[in-house]
C-alpha atoms as a PDB file:
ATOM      1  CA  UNK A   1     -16.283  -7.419   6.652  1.00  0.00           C
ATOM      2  CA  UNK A   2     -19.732  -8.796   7.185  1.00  0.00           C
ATOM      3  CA  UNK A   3     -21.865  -7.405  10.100  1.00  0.00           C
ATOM      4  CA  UNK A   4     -25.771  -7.975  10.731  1.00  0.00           C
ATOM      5  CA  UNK A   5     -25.825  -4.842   9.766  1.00  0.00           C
ATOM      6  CA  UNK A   6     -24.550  -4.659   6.247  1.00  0.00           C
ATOM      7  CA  UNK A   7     -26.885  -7.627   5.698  1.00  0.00           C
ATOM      8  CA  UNK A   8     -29.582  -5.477   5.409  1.00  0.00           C
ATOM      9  CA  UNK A   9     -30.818  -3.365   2.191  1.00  0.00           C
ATOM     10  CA  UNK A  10     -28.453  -0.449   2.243  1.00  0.00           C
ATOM     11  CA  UNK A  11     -30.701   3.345   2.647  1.00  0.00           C
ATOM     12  CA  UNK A  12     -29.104   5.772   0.079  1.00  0.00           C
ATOM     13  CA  UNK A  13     -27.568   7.540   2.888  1.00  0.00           C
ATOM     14  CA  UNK A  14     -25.456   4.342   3.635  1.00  0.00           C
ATOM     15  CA  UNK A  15     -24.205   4.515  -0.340  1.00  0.00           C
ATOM     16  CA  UNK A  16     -23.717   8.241  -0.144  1.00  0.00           C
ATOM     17  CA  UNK A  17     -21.657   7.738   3.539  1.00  0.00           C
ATOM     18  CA  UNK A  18     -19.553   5.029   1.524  1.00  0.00           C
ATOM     19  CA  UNK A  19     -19.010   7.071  -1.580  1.00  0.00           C
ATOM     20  CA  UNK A  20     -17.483  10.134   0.878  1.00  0.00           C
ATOM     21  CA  UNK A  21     -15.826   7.316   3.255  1.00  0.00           C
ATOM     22  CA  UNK A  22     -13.809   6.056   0.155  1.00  0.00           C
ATOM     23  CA  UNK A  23     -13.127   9.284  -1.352  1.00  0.00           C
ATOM     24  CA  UNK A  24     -11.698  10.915   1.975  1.00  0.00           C
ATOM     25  CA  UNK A  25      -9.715   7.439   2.030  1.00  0.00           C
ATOM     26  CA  UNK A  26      -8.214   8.126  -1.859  1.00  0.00           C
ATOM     27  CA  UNK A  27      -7.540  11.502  -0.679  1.00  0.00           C
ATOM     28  CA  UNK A  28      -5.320  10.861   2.235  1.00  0.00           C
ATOM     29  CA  UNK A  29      -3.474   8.027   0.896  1.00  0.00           C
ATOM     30  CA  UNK A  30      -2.502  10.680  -2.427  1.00  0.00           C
ATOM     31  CA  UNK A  31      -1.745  13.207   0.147  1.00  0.00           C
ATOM     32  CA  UNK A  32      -0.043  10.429   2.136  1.00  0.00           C
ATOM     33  CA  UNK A  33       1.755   9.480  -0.878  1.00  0.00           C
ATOM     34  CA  UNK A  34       2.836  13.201  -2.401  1.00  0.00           C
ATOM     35  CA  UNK A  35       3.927  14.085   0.780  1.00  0.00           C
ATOM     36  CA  UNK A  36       6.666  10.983   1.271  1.00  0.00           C
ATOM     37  CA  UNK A  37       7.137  10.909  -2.204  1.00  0.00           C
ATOM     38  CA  UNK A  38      11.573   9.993  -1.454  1.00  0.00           C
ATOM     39  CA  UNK A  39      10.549   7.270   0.410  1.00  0.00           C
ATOM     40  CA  UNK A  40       8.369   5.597  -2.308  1.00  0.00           C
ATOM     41  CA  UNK A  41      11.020   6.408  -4.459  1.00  0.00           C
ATOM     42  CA  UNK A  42      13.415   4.999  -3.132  1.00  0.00           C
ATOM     43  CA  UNK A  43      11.624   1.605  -2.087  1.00  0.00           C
ATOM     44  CA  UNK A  44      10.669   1.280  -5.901  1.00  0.00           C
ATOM     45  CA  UNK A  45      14.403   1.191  -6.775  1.00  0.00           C
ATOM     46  CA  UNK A  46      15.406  -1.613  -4.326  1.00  0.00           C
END
């Protein structure tokens, strides 16, 4: 997703701010994942 603003040089902060964005993102979709664990079950077997 390209905005004017992502055209520009990225500060550290930005990559730091990613790093955690994508992290928290892995975490809820293993939480997500753990915690409706039957359901993904049970879609792999049909």
């Amino acid at each position: 997703m390209a905005t004017e603003e992502s055209a520009e040089t990225a500060s550290p902060l930005d990559d730091v701010m990613e790093d955690i964005r994508r992290e928290l993102v892995r975490r809820v979709a293993e939480d997500d994942r753990d915690a409706n664990r039957d359901i993904y079950d049970a879609l792999e077997d049909e």
